[in-house]
N, C-alpha and C. Protein backbone atom coordinates (compact mmCIF):
# COMPACT_ATOMS: atom_id res chain seq x y z
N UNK A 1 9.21 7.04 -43.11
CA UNK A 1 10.61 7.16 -42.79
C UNK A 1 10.83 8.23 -41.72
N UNK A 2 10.38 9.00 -41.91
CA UNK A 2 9.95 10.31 -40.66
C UNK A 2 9.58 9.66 -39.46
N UNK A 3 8.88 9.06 -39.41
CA UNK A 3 8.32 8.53 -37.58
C UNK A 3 9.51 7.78 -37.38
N UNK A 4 10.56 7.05 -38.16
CA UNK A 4 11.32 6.13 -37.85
C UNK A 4 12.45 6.59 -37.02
N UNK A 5 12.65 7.70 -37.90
CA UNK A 5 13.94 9.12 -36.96
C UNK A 5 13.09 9.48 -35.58
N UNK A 6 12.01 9.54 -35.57
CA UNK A 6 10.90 10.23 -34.02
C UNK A 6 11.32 8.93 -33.12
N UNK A 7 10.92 7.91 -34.00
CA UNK A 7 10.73 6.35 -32.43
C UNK A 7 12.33 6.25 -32.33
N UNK A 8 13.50 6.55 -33.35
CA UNK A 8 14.59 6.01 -32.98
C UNK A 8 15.44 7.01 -31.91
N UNK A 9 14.72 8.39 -31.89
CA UNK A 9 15.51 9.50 -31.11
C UNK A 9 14.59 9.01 -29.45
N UNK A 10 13.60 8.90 -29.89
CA UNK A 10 12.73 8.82 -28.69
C UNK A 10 12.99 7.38 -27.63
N UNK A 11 13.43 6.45 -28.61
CA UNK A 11 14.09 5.31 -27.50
C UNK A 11 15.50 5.77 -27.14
N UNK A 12 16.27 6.33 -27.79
CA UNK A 12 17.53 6.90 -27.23
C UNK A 12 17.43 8.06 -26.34
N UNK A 13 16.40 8.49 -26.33
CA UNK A 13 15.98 9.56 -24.83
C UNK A 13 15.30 8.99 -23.74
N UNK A 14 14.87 8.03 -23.98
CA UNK A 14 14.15 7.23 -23.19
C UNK A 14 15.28 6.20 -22.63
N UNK A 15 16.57 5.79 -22.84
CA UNK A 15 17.79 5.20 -22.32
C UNK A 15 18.26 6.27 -21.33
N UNK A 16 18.47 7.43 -20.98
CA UNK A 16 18.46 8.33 -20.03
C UNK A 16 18.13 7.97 -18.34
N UNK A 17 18.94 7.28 -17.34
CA UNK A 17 18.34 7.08 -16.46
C UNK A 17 17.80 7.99 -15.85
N UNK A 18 16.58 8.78 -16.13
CA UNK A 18 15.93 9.67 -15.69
C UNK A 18 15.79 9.43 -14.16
N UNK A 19 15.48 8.34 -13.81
CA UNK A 19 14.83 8.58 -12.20
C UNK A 19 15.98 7.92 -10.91
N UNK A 20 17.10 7.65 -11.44
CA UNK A 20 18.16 7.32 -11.25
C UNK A 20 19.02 9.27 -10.30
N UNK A 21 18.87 9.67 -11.72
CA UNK A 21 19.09 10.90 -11.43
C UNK A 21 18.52 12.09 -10.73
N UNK A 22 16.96 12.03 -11.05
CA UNK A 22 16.34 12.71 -9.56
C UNK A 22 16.42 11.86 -8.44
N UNK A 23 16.77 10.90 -8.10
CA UNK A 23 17.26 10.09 -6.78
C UNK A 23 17.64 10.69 -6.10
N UNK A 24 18.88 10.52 -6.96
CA UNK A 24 20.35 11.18 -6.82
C UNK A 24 20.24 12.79 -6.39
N UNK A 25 19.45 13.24 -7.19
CA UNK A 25 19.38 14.87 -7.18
C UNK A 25 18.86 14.78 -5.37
N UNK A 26 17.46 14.27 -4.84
CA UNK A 26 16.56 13.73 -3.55
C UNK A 26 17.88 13.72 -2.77
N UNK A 27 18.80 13.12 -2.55
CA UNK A 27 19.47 12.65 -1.38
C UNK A 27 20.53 13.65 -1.76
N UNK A 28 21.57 14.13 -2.33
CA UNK A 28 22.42 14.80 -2.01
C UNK A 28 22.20 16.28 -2.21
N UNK A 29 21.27 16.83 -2.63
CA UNK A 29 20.48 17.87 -2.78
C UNK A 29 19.54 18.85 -1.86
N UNK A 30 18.71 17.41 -1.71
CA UNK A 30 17.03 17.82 -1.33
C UNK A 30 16.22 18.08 -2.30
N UNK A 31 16.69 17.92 -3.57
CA UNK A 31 15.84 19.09 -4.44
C UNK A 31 14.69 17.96 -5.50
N UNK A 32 13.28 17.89 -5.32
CA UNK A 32 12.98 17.23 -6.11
C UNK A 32 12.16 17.67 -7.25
N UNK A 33 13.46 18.96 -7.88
CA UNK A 33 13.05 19.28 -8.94
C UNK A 33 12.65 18.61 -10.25
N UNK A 34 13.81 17.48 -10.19
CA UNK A 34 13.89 16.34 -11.48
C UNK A 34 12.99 15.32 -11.30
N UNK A 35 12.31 15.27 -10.40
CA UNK A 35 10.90 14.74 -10.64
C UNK A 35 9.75 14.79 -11.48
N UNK A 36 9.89 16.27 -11.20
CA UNK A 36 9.06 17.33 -12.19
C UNK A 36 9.45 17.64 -13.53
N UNK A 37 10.29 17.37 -13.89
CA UNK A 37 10.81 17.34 -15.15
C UNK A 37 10.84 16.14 -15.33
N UNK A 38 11.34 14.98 -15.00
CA UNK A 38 10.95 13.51 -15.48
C UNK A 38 9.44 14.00 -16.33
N UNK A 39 8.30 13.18 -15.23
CA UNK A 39 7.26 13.81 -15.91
C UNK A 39 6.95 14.68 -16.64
N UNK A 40 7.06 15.46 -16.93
CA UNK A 40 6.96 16.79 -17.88
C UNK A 40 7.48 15.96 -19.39
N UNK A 41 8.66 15.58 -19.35
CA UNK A 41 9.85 15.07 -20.20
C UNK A 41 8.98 13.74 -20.64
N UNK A 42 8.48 12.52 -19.83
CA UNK A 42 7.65 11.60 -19.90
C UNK A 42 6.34 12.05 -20.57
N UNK A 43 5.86 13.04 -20.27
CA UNK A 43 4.51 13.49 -20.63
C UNK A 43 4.26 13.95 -22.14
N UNK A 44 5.23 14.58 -22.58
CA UNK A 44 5.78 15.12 -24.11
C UNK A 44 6.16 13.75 -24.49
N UNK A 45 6.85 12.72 -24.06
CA UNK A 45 7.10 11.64 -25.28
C UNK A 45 6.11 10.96 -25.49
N UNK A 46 4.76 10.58 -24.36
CA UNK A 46 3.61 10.05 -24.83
C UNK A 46 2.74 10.39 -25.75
N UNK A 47 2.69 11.81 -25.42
CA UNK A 47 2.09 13.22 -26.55
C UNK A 47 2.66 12.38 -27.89
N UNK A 48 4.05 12.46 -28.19
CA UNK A 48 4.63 12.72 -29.38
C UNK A 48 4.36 11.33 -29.46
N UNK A 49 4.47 10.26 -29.27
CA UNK A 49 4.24 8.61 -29.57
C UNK A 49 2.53 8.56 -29.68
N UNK A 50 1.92 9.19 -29.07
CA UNK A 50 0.40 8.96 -29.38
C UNK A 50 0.00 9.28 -31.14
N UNK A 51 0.76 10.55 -31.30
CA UNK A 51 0.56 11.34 -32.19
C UNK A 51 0.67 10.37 -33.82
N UNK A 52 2.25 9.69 -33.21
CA UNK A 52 2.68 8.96 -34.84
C UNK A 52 2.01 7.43 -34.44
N UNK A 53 1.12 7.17 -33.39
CA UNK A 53 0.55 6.06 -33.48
C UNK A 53 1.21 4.97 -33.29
N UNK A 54 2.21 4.93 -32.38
CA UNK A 54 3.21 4.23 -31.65
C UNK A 54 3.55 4.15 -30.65
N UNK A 55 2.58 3.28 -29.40
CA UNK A 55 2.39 3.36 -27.97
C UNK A 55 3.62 1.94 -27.96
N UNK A 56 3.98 1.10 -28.98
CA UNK A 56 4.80 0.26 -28.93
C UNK A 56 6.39 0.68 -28.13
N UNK A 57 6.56 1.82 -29.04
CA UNK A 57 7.73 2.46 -28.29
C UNK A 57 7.75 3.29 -27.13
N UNK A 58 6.83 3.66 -26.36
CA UNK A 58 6.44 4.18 -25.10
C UNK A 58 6.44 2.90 -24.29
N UNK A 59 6.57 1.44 -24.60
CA UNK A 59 6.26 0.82 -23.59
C UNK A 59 7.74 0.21 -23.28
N UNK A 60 8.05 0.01 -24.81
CA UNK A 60 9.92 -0.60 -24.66
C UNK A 60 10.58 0.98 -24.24
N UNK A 61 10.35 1.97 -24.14
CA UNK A 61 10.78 3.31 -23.55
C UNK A 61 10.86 3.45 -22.20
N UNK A 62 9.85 2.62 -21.54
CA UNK A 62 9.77 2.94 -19.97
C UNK A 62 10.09 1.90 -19.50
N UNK A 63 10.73 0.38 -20.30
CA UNK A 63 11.67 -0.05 -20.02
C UNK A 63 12.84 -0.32 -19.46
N UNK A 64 13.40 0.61 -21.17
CA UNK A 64 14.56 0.97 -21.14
C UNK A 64 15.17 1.97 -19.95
N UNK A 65 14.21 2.84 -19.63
CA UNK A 65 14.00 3.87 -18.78
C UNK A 65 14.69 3.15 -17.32
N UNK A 66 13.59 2.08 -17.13
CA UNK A 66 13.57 1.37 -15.73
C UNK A 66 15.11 1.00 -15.92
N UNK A 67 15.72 0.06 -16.84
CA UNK A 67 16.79 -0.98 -16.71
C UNK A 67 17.56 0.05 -16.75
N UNK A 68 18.47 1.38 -17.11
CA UNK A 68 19.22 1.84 -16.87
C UNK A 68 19.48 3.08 -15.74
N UNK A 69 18.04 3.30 -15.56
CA UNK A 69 18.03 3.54 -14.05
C UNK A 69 18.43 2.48 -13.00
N UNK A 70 18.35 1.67 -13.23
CA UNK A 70 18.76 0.16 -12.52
C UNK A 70 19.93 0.05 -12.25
N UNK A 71 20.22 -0.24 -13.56
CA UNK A 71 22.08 -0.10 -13.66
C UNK A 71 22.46 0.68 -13.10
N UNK A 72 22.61 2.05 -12.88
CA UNK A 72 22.73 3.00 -12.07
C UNK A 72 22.71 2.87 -10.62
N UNK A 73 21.62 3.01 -10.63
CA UNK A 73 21.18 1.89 -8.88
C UNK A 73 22.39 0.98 -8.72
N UNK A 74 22.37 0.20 -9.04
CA UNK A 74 23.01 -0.75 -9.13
C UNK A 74 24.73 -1.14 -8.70
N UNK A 75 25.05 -0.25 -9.69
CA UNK A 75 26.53 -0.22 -9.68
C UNK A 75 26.92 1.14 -8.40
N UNK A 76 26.39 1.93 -7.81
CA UNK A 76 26.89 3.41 -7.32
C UNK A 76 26.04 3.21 -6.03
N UNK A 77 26.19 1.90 -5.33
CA UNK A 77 26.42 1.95 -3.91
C UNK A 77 25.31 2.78 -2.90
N UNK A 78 23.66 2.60 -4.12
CA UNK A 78 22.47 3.29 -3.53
C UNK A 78 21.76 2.74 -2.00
N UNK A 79 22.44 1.27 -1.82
CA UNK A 79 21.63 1.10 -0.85
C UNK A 79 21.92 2.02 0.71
N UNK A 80 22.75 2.79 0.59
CA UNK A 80 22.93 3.68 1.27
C UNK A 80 21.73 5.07 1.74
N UNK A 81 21.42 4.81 0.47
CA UNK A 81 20.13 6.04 0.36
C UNK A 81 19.04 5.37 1.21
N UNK A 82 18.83 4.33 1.52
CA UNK A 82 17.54 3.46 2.11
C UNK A 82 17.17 4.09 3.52
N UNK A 83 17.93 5.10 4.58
CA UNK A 83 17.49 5.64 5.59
C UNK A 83 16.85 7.24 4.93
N UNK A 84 16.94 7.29 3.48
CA UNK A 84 15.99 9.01 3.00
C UNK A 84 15.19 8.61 2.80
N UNK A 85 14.85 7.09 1.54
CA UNK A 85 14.02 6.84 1.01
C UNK A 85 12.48 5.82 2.04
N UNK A 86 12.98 5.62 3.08
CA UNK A 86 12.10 4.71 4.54
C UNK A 86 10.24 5.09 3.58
N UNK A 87 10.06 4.07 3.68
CA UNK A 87 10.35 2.88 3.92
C UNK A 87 10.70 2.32 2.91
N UNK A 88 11.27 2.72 1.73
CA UNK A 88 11.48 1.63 0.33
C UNK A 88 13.13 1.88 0.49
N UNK A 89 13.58 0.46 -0.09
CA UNK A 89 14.96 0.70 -0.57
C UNK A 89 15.50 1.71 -1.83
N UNK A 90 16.38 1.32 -2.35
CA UNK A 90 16.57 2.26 -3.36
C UNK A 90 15.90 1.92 -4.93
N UNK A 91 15.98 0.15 -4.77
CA UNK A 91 15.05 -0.23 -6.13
C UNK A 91 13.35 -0.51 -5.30
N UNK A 92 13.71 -0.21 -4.63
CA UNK A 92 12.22 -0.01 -4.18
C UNK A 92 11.58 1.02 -4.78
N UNK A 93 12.11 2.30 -4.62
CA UNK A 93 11.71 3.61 -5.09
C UNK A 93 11.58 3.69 -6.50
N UNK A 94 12.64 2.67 -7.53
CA UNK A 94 12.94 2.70 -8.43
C UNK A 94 11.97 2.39 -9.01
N UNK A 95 11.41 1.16 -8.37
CA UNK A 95 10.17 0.61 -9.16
C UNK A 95 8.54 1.74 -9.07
N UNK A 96 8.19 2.04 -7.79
CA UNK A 96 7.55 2.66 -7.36
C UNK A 96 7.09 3.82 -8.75
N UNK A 97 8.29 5.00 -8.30
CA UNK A 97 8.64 5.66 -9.60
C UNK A 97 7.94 5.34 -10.82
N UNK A 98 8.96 4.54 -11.15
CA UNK A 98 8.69 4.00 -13.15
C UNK A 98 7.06 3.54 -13.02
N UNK A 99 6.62 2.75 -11.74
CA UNK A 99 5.02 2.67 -12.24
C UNK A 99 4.39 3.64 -12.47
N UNK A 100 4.85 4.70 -11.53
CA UNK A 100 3.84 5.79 -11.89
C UNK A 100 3.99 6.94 -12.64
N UNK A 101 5.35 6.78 -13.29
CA UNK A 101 5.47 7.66 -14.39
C UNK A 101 4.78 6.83 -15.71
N UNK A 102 4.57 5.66 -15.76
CA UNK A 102 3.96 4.52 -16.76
C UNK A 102 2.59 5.24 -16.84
N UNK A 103 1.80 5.59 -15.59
CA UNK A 103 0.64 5.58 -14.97
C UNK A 103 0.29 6.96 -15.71
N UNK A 104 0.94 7.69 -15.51
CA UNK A 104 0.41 8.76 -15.98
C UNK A 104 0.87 9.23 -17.59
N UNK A 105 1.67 8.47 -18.00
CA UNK A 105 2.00 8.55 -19.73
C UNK A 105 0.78 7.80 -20.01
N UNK A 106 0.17 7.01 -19.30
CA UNK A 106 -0.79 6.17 -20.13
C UNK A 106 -2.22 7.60 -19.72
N UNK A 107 -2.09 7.75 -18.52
CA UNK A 107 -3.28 8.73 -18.83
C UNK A 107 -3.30 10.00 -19.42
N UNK A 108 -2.05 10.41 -20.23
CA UNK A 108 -1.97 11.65 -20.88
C UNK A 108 -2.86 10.94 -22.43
N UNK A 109 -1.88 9.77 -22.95
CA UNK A 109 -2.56 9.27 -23.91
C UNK A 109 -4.32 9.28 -23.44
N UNK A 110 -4.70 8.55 -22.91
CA UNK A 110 -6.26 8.74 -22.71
C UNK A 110 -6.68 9.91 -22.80
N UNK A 111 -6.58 11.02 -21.91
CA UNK A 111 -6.85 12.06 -22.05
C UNK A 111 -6.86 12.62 -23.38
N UNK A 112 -5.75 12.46 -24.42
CA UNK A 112 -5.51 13.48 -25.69
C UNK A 112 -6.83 12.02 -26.59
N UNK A 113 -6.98 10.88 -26.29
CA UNK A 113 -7.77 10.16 -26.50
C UNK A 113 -8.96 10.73 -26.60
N UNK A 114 -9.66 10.82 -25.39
CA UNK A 114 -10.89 11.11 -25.48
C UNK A 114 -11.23 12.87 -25.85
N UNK A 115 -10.03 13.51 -25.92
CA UNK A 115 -10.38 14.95 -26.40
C UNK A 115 -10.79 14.73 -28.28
N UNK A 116 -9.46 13.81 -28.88
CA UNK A 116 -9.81 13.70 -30.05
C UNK A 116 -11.67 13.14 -30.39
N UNK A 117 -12.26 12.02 -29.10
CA UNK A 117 -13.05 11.38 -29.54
C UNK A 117 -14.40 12.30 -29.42
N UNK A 118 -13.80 13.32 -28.15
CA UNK A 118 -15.26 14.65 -28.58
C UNK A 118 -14.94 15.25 -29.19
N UNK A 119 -13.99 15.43 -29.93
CA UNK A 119 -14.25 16.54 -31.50
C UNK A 119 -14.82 15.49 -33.03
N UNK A 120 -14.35 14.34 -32.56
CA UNK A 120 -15.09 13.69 -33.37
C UNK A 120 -17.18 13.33 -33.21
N UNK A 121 -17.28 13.75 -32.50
CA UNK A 121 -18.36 13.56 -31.95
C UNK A 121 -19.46 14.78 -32.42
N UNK A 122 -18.87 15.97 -32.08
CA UNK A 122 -19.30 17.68 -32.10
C UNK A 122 -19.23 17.79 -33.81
N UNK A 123 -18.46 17.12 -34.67
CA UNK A 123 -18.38 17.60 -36.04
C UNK A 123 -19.65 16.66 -36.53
């Protein structure tokens, strides 16, 4: 019942158009601080989904992630941003992005993977 409150907070943080918003932050800013925090933020929910043994919800997470970053995109008149972002449009970037925040949640899991599989190894 415990992991159920973890996967149900963790898909409702994962609805967050995270990369929507460092876009946003990129073009009227400059600042691509929220990049770095995406990831960071991405990197801790794989941690915490590896942990309770539920990569199921890391995958409908970066989803959800993508489609309301979308929406976002979408509705607020981004194709404007397409002379910062050269050569991708704005769901260009969008996609770009979400692969490689995918990319590297999957290699945090590996990583905490194969650390568990040399301590299993050394005992």
């Amino acid at each position: 019942m415990k992991h159920l409150y973890v996967k149900i907070i963790l898909l409702i943080l994962y609805c967050f158009p995270y990369v929507y918003l460092a876009m946003n932050a990129d073009v009227r800013k400059r600042s691509i601080l929220l990049y770095g925090i995406i990831i960071f933020c991405f990197l801790v929910y794989s941690i915490i989904l590896r942990k309770i043994k539920n990569i199921q919800v890391l995958i409908i997470g970066n989803i959800l992630s993508y489609l309301s970053s979308y929406f976002f995109i979408s509705i607020n008149e981004t194709e404007k941003w397409s002379w910062y972002f050269k050569p991708f449009t704005s769901t260009g970037l969008l996609i770009l992005i979400s692969v490689i925040l995918f990319s590297f949640q999957l290699i945090a899991i590996l990583c905490t993977d194969s650390k568990k599989l040399k301590k299993d190894v050394t005992n």
